[in-house]
Protein backbone atom coordinates (compact mmCIF):
# COMPACT_ATOMS: atom_id res chain seq x y z
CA UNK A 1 54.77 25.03 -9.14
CA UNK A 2 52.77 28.37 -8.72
CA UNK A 3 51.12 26.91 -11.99
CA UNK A 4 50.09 23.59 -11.23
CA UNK A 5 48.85 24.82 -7.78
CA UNK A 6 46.60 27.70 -9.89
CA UNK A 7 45.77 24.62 -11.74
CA UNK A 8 44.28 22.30 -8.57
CA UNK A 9 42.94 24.97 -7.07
CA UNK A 10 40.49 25.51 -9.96
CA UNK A 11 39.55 21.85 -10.12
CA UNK A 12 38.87 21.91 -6.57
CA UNK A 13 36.50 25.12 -7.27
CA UNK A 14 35.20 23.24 -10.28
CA UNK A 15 34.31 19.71 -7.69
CA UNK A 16 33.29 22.12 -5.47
CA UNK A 17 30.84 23.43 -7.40
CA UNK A 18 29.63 20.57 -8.80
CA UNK A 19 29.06 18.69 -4.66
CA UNK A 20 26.82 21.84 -4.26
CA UNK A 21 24.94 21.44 -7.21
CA UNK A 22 23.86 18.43 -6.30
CA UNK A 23 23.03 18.94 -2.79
CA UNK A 24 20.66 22.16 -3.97
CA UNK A 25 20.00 21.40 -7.78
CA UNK A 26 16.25 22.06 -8.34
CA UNK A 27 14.43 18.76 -8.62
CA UNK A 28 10.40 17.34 -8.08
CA UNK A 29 9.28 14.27 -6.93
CA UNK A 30 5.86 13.42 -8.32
CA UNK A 31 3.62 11.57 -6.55
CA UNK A 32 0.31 9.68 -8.06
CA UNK A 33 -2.48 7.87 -5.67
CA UNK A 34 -6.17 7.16 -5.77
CA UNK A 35 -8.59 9.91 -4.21
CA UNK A 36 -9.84 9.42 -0.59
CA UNK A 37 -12.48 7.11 -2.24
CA UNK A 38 -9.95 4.66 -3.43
CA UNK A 39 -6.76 4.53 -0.50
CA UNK A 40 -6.94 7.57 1.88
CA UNK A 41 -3.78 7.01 3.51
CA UNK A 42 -1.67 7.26 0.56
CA UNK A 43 -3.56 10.14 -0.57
CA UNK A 44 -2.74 12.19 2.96
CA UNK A 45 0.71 11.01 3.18
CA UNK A 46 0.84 12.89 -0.77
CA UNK A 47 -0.78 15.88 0.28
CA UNK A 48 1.24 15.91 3.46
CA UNK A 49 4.65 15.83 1.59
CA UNK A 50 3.57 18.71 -0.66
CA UNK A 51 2.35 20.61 2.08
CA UNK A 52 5.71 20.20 3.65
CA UNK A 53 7.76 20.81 0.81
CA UNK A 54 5.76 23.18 -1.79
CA UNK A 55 7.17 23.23 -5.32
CA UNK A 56 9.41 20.07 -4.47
CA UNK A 57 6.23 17.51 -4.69
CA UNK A 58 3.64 17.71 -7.48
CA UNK A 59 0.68 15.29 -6.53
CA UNK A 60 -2.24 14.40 -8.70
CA UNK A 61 -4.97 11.27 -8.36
CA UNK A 62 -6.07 8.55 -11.01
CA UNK A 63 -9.97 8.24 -11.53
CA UNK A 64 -12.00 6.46 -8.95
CA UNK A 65 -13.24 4.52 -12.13
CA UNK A 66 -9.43 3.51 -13.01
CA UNK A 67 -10.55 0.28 -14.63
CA UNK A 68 -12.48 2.60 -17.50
CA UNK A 69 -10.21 5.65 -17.24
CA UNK A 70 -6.88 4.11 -17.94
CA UNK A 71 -6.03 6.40 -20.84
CA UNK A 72 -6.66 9.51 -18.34
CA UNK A 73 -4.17 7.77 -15.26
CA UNK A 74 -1.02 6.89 -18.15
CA UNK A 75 -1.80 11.04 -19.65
CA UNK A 76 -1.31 12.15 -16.16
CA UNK A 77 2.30 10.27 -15.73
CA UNK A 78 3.25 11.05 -18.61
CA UNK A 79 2.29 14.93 -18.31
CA UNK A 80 5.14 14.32 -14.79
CA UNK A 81 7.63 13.16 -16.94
CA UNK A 82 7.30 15.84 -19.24
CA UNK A 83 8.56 18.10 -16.72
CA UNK A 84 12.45 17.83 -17.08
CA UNK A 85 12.85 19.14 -13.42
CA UNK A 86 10.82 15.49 -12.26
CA UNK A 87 13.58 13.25 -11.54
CA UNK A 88 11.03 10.37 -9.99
CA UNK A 89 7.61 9.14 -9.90
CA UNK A 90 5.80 7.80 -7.33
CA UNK A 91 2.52 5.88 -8.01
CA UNK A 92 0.33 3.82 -5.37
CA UNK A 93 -1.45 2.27 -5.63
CA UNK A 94 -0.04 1.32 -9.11
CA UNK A 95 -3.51 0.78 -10.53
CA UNK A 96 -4.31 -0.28 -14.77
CA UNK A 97 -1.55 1.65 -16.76
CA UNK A 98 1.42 1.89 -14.72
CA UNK A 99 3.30 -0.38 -16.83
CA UNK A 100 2.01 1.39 -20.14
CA UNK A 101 3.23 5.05 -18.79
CA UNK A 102 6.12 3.82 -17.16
CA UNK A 103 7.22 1.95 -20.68
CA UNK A 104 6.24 5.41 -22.90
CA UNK A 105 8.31 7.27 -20.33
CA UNK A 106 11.88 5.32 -21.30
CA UNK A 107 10.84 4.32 -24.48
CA UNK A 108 9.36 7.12 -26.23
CA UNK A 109 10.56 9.78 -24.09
CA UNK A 110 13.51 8.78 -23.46
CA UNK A 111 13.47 9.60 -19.40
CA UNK A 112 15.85 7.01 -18.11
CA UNK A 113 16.84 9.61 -15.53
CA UNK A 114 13.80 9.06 -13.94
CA UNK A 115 12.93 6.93 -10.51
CA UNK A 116 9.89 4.99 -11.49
CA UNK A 117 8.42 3.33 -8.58
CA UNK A 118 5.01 1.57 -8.55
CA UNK A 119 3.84 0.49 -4.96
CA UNK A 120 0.36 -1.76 -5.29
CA UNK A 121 0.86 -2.80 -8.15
CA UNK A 122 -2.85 -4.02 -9.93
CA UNK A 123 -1.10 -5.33 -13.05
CA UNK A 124 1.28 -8.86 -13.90
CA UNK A 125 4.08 -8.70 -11.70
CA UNK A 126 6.74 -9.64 -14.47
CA UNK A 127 5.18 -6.65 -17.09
CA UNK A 128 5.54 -4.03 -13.97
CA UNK A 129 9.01 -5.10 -12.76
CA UNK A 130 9.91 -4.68 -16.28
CA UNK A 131 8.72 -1.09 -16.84
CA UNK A 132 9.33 0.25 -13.00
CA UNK A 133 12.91 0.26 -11.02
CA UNK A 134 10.64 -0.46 -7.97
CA UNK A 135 8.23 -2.27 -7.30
CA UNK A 136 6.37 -2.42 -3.71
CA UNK A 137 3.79 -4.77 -2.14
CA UNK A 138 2.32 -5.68 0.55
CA UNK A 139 3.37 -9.37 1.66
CA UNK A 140 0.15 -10.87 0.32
CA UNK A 141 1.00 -14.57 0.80
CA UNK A 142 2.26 -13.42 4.50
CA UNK A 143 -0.89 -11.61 5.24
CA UNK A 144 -3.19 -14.93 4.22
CA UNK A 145 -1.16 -16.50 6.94
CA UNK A 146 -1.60 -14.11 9.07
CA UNK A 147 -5.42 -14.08 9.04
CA UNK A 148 -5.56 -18.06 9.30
CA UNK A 149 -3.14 -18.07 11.97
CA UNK A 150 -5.39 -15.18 14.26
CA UNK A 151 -8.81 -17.14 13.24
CA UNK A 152 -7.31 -19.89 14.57
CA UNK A 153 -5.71 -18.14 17.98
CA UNK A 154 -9.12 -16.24 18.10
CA UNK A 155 -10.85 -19.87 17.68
CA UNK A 156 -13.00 -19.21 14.65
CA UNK A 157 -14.93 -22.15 13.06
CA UNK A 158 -15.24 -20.00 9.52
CA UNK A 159 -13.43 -17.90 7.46
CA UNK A 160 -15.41 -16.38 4.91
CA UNK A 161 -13.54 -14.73 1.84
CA UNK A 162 -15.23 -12.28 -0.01
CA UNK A 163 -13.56 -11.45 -3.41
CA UNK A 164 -14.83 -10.53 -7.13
CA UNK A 165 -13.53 -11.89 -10.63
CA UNK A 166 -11.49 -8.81 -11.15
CA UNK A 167 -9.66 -9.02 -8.00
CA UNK A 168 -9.39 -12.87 -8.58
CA UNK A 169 -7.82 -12.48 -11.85
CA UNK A 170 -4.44 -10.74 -10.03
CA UNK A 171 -1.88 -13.39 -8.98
CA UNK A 172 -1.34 -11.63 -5.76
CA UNK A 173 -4.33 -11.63 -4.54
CA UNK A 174 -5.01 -15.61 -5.46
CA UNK A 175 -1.59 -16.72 -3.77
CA UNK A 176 -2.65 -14.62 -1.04
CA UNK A 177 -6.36 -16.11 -0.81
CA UNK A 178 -4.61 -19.83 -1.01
CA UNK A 179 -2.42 -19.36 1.49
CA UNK A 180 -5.14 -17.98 3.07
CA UNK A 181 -7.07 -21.21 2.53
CA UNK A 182 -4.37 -24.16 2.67
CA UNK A 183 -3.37 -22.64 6.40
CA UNK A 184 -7.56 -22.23 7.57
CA UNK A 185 -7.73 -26.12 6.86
CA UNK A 186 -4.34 -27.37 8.88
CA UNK A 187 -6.36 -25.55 11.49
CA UNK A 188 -9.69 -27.30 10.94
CA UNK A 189 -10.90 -24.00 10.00
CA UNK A 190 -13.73 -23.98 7.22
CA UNK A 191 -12.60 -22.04 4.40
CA UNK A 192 -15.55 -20.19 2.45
CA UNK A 193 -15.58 -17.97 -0.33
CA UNK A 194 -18.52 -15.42 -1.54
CA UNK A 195 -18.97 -13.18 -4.35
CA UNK A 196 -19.70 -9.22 -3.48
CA UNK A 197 -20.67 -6.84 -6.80
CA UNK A 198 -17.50 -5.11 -7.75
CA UNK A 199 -17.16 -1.35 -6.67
CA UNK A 200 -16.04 -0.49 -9.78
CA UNK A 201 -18.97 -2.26 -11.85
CA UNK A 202 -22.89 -0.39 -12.33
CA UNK A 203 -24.06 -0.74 -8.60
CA UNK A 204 -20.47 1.11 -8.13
CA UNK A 205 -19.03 1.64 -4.33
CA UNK A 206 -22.46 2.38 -2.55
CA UNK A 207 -23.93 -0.73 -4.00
CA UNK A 208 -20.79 -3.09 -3.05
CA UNK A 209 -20.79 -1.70 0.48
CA UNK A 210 -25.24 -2.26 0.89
CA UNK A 211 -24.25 -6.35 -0.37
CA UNK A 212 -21.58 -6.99 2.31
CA UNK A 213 -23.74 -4.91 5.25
CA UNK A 214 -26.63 -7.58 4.01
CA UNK A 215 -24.52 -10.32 3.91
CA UNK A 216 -22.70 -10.45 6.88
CA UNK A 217 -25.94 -11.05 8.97
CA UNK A 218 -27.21 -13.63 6.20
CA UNK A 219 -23.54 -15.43 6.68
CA UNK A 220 -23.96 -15.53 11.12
CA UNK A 221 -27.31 -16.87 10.45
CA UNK A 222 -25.98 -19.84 8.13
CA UNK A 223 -23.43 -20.80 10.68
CA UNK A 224 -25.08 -19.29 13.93
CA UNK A 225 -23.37 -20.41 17.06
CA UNK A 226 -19.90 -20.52 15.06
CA UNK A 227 -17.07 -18.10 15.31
CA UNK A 228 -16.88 -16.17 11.46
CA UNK A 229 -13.53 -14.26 10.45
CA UNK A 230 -14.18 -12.12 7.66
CA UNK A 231 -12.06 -10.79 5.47
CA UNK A 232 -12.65 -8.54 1.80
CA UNK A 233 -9.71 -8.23 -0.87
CA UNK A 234 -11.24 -4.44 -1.88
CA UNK A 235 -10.44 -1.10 -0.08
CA UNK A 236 -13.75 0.67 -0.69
CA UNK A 237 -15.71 -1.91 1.38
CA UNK A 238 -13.64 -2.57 4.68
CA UNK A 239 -15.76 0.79 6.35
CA UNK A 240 -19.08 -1.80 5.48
CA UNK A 241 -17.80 -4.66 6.83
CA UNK A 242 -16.16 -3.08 9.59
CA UNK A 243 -19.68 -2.15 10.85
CA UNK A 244 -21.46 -5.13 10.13
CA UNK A 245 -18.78 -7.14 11.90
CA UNK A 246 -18.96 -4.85 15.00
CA UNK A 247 -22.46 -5.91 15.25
CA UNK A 248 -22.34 -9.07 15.72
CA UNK A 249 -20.46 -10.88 18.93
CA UNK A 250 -19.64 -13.80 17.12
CA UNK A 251 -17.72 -12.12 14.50
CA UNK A 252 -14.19 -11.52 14.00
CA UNK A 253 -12.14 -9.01 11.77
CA UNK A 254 -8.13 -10.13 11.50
CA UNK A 255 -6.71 -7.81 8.75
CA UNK A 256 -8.23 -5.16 6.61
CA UNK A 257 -7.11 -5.57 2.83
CA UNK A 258 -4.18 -3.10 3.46
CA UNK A 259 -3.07 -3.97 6.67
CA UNK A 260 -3.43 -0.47 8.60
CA UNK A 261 -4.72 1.10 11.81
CA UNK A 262 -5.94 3.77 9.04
CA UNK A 263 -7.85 1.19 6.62
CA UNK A 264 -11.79 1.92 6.92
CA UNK A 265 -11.88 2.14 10.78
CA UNK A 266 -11.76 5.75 11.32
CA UNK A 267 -14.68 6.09 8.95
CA UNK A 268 -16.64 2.75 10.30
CA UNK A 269 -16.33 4.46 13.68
CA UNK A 270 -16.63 7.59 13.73
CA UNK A 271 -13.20 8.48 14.68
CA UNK A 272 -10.65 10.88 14.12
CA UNK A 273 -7.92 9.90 11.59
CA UNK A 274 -5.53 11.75 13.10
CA UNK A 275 -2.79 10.92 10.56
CA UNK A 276 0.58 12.48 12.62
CA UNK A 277 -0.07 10.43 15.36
CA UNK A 278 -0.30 6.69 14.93
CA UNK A 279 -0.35 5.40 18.24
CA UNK A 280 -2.78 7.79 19.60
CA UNK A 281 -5.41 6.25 16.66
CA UNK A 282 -4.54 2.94 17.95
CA UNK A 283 -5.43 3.64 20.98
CA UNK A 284 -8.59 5.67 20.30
CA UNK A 285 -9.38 2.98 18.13
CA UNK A 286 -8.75 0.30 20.56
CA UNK A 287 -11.08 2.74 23.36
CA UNK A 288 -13.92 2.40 20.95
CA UNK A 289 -13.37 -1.15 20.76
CA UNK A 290 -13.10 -2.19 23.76
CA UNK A 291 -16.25 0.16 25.24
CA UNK A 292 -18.03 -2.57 22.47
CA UNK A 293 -17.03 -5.37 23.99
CA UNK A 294 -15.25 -5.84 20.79
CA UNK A 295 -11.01 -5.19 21.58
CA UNK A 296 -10.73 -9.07 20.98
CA UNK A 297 -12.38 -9.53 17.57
CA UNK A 298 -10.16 -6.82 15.41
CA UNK A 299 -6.52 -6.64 14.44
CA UNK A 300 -4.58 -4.47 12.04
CA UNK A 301 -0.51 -3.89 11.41
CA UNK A 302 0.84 -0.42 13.64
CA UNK A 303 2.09 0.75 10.47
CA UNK A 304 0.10 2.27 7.92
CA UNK A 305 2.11 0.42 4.60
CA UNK A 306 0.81 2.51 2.00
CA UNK A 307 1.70 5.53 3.58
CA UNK A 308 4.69 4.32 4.54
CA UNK A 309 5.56 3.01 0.59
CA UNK A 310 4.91 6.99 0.00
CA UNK A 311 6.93 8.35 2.88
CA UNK A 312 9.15 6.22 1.71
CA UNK A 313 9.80 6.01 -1.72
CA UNK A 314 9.95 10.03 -1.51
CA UNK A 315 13.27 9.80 1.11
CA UNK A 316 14.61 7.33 -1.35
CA UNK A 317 13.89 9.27 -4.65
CA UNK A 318 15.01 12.29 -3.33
CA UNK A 319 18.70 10.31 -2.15
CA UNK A 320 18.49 9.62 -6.04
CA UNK A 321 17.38 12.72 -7.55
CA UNK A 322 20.01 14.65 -4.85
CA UNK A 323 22.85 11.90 -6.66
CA UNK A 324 23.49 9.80 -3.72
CA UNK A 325 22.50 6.25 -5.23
CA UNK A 326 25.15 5.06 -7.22
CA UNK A 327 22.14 3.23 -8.82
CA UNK A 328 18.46 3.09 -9.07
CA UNK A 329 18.56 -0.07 -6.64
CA UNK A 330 19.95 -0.01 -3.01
CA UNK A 331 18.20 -2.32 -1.25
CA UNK A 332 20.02 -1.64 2.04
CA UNK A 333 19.03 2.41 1.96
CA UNK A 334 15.73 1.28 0.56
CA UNK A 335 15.23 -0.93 3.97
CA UNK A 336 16.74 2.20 5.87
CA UNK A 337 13.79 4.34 4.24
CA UNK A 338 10.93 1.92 5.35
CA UNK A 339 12.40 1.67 8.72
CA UNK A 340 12.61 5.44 8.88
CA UNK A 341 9.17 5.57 7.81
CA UNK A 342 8.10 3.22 10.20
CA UNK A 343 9.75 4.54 12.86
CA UNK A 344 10.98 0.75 13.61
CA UNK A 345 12.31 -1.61 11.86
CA UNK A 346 11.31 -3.00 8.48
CA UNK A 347 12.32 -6.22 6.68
CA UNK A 348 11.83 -6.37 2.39
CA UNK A 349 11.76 -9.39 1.22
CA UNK A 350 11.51 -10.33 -2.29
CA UNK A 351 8.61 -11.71 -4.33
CA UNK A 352 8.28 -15.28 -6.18
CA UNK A 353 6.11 -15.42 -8.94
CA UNK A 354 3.81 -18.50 -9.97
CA UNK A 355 6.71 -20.02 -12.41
CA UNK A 356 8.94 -19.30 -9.49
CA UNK A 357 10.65 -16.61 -10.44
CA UNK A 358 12.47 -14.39 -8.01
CA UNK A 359 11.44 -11.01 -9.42
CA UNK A 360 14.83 -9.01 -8.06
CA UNK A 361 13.25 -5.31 -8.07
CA UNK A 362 9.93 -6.52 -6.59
CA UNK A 363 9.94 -5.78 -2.89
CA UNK A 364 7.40 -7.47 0.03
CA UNK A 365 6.42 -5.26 3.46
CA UNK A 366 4.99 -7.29 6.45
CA UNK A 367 4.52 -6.63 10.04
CA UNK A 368 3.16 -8.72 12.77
CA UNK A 369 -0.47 -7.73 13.59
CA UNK A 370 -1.37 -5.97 17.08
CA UNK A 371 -3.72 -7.00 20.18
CA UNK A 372 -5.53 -4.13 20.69
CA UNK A 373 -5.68 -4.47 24.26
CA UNK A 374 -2.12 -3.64 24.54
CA UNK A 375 -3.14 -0.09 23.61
CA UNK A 376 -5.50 0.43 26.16
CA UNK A 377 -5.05 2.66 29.20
């Protein structure tokens, strides 16, 4: 008896150990995004984790010429997984070479141990969900809805689409532009679509934003006395034609590209970000809107979704990195994270390719968009 009890008390020492090894084993979380040129908010919600948590987070950022660069953004995931204390890997926006690194990393490598999740993704949804555990999106085809259905409560005549061939070879963005389109004309709602240099491309950023400040004017002229919704599938351009749209009373601005009280307007405006408080940029934003006589012609989401994907994805992959998953997919705590995140609650759904194919790891975020004058004083 004395020996059998000698016995469990050493494998309850043994389990004992082992529960606090994985409550305080060392681990990282690494964390890729764009620089503030490419998606701000993901890049503060990075630099705000590893600010909070030191050694814990390692954060880097792809080249703002990602299309060119794609052998520097796949060395720089794989130089995370080469770091055996990295037990995930967080990249958004998942631009050109995600799917590469995120392949080298189990195949040659060998790093099945680590989270991969890829939030934007920029590349063919079926090659992504194949190389990543998790894959997170925006609700594109939701958010073409969305801006057809506020056109049509704002009672716009146009909506004018402005899109380049890159963006328009991605079968996100399409679905989202032709739902987009099919819901505009069940509204009566003229559905136009116009060509803007890409940022990427010789005239770069600077010269995309100078065509869409020119063109905006151009477009109220062609169908002056009509109510225009705009709307731009690129993030570098939404400061541009957040100004131009400002300008002129007969224009209307539904959803910035990523749906976010953060997306351009801070910089279009001259406002404070303000990052750790949401509501109060909402309502400085909706101030500044409404002092030009423009509260009624702009609507975003409350929630900032990329930073949210990286706040996040890091509660999740630490759950997994601290042993707590009992596999790399929980969609319930996943859904628990966002809603964390969000401070409210969230709702995943999943995405349906062109073939329709459910693609099972490939996860959708949408929110309702907001009436700014519900923010004001």
């Amino acid at each position: 008896m004395k020996k059998l009890l000698c016995m469990l008390l050493a494998v309850m020492m043994v389990l004992g150990g082992v529960s606090a090894f994985a409550e305080d084993a060392s681990y990282k979380i690494a964390i890729l995004t764009g620089t503030t040129t490419q998606g701000e908010e993901e890049y503060y919600a990075a630099t705000a984790l590893l600010e909070k948590y030191g050694d814990k987070v390692i954060h880097d950022t792809y080249p703002d010429n990602f299309p060119s660069e794609v052998e520097t953004t796949i060395s720089k995931i794989i130089a995370f997984a080469s770091d055996p204390e990295v037990k995930a890997i967080i990249f958004v926006q998942a631009v050109q070479g995600a799917t590469a690194a995120f392949t080298q990393i189990l195949d040659s490598l060998g790093r099945d141990d680590i989270l991969l999740i890829a939030g934007v993704p920029a590349e063919d949804p079926a090659d992504i969900c194949a190389a990543a555990d998790i894959v997170l999106a925006v609700d594109e085809i939701g958010c073409g809805y969305q801006v057809a259905d506020l056109a049509a409560e704002w009672g716009c005549d146009v909506i004018v689409h402005y899109s380049f061939a890159r963006h328009l070879s991605y079968e996100t963005i399409v679905a989202k532009r032709d739902a987009m389109k099919m819901t505009a004309e069940t509204y009566g709602i003229e559905f136009v679509e116009r060509d803007f240099p890409d940022p990427t491309g010789d005239a770069g950023t600077s010269g995309a934003q100078a065509a869409i400040l020119e063109d905006v004017p151009k477009v109220m002229q062609e169908y002056e006395g009509k109510k225009v919704c705009f709307y731009c599938t690129n993030c570098s351009v939404q400061v541009a034609l957040q100004q131009a749209v400002l300008n002129e009373p007969n224009a209307y601005y539904a959803l910035p590209c990523c749906p976010s009280p953060y997306h351009g307007y801070q910089e279009a405006f001259g406002l404070d970000s303000t990052y750790g408080d949401i509501e109060g940029a909402i309502r400085n934003l909706a101030t500044y809107l409404d002092e030009h006589d423009a509260v009624g012609r702009f609507s975003a989401w409350s929630i900032p979704v990329n930073m949210s994907m990286i706040n996040a994805s890091y509660e999740y992959a630490c759950a997994w990195a601290e042993g707590k998953l009992e596999s790399k997919i929980d969609e319930a705590f996943l859904t628990e994270c966002f809603s964390n995140a969000a401070d409210s609650p969230a709702t995943l759904g999943k995405y349906t390719d062109a073939t329709g194919t459910v693609r099972e790891n490939y996860y959708l975020i949408n929110f309702n968009p907001i009436d700014f004058a519900d923010y004001l004083d």
